[in-house]
C-alpha atoms as a PDB file:
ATOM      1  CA  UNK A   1     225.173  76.257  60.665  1.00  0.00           C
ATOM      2  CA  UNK A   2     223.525  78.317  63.577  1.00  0.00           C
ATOM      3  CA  UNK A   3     219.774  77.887  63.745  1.00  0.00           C
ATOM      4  CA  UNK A   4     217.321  81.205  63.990  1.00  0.00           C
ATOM      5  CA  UNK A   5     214.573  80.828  66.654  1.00  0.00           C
ATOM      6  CA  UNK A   6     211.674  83.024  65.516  1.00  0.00           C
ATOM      7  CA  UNK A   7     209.024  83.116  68.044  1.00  0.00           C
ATOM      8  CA  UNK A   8     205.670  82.289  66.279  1.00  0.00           C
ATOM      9  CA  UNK A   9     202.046  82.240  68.327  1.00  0.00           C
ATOM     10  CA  UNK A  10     200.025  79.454  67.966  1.00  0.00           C
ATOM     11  CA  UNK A  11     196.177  78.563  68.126  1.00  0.00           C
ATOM     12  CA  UNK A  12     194.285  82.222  69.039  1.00  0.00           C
ATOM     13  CA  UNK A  13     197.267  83.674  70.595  1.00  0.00           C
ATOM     14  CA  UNK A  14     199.105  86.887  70.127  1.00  0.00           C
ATOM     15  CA  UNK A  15     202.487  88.593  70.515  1.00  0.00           C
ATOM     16  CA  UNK A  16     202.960  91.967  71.670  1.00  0.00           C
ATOM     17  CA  UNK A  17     205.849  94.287  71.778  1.00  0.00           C
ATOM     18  CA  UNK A  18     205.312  96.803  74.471  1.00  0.00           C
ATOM     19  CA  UNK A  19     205.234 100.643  73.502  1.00  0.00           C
ATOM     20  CA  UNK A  20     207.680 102.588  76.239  1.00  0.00           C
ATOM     21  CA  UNK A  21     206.791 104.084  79.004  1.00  0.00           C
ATOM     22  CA  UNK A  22     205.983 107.622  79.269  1.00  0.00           C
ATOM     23  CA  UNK A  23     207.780 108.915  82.419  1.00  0.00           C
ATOM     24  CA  UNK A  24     207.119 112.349  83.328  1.00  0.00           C
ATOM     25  CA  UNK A  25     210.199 114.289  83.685  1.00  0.00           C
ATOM     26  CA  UNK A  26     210.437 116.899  86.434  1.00  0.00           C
ATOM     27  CA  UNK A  27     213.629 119.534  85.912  1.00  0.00           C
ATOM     28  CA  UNK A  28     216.047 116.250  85.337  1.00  0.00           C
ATOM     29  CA  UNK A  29     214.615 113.322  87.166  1.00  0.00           C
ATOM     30  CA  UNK A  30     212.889 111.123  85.936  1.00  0.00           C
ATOM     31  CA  UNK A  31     209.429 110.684  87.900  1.00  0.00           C
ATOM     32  CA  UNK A  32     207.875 107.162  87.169  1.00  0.00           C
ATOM     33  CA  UNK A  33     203.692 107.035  86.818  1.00  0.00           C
ATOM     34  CA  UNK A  34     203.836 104.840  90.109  1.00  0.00           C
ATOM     35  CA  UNK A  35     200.568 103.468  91.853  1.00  0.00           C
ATOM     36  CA  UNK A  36     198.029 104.240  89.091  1.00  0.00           C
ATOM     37  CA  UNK A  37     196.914 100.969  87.042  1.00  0.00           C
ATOM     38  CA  UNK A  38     196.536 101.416  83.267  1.00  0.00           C
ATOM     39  CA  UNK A  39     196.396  99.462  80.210  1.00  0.00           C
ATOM     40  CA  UNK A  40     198.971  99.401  78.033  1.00  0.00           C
ATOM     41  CA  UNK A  41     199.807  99.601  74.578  1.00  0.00           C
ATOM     42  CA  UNK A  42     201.538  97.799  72.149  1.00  0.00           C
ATOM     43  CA  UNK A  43     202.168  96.571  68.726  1.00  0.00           C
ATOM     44  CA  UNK A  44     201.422  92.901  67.576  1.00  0.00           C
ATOM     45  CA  UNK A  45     204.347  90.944  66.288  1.00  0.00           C
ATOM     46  CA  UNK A  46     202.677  87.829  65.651  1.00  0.00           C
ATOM     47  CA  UNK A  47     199.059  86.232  65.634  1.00  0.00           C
ATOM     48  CA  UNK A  48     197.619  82.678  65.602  1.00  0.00           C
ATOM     49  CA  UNK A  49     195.946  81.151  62.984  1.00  0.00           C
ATOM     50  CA  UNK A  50     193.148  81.246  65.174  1.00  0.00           C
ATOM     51  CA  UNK A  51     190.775  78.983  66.995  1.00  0.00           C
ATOM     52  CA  UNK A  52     188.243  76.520  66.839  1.00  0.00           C
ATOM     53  CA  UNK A  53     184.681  75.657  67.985  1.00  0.00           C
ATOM     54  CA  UNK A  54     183.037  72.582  68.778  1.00  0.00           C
ATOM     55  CA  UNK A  55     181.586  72.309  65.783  1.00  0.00           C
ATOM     56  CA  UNK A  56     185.253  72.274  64.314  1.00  0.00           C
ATOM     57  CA  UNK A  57     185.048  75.733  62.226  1.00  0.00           C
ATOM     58  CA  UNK A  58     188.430  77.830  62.524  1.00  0.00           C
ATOM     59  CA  UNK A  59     187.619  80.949  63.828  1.00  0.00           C
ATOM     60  CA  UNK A  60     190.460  83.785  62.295  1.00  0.00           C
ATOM     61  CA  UNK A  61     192.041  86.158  64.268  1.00  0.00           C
ATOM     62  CA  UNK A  62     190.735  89.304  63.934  1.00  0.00           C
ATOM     63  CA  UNK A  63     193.884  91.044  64.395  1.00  0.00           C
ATOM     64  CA  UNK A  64     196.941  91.455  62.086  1.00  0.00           C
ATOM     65  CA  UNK A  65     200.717  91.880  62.621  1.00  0.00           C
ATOM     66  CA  UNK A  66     201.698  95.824  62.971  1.00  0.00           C
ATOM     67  CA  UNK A  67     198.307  96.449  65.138  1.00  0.00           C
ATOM     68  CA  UNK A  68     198.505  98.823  68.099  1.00  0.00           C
ATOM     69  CA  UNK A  69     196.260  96.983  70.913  1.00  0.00           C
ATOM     70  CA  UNK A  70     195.036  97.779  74.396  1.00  0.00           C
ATOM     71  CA  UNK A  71     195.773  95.058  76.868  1.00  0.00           C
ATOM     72  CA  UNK A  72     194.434  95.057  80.406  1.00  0.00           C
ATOM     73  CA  UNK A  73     196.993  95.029  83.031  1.00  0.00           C
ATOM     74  CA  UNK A  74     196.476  91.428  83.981  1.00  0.00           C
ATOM     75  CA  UNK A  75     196.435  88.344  82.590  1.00  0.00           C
ATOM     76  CA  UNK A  76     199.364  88.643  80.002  1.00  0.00           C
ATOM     77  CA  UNK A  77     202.440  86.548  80.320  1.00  0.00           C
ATOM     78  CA  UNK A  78     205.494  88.751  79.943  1.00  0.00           C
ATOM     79  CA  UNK A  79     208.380  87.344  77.696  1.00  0.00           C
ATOM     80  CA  UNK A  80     211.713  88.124  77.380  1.00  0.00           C
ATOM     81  CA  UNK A  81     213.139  87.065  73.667  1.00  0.00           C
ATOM     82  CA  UNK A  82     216.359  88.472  72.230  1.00  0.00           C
ATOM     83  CA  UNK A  83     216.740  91.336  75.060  1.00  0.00           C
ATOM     84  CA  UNK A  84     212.888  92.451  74.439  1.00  0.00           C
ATOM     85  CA  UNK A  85     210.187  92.087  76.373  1.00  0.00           C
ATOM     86  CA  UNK A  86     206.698  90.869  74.513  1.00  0.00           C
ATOM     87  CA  UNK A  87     203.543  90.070  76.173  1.00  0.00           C
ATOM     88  CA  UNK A  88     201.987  87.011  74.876  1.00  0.00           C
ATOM     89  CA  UNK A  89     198.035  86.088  75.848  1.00  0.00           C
ATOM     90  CA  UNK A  90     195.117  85.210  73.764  1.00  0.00           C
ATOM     91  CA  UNK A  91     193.281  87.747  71.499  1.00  0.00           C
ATOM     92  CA  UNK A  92     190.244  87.589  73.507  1.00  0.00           C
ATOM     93  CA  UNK A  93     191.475  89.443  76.080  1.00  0.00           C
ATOM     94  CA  UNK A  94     192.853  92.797  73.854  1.00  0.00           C
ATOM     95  CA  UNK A  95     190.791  95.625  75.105  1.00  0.00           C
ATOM     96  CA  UNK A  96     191.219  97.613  71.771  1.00  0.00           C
ATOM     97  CA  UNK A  97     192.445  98.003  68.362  1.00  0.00           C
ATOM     98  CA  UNK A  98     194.318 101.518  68.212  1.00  0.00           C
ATOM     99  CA  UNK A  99     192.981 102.500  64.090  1.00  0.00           C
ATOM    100  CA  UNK A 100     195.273 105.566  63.289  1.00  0.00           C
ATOM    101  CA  UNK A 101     193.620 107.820  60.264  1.00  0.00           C
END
């Protein structure tokens, strides 16, 4: 029987799946947005449980799976998993929640 890895954060962790890239597009070629830094976005695939203080009181995550986040452009370890990249770095460090009316 073959055994399914599914990749699950832990502690106050998250998982992000990249949104693409937006390349501009110049009459056929393809024109990457190279030497300016932004944030990215993505959606989150999976979340901790959370954390805990000193005091020993679980702090919950205040994000949910299906979120569309900001992350800075540093400090997020890129993952590949089943031929995707995800981003995986604790929720303290999300910029943004993306709320879509």
């Amino acid at each position: 029987m073959e055994e399914k890895i599914v990749l699950e954060a832990l502690f106050d962790a998250v998982i992000i799946l990249p949104s693409e890239d937006e390349d501009q597009n110049h009459g056929g070629i393809v024109v990457p947005d190279l030497g300016k830094e932004k944030n990215k976005t993505g959606t989150v695939v999976s979340v901790g449980p959370g954390k805990y203080t000193l005091q020993g009181v679980l702090l919950p995550p205040q994000l949910q799976v299906g979120d569309t986040v900001v992350i800075p452009t540093m400090g997020f370890t890129t993952f590949e998993y089943e031929d995707e990249e995800l981003w995986i770095g604790p929720e303290n460090q999300i910029l943004a929640k993306i709320n879509q009316n």
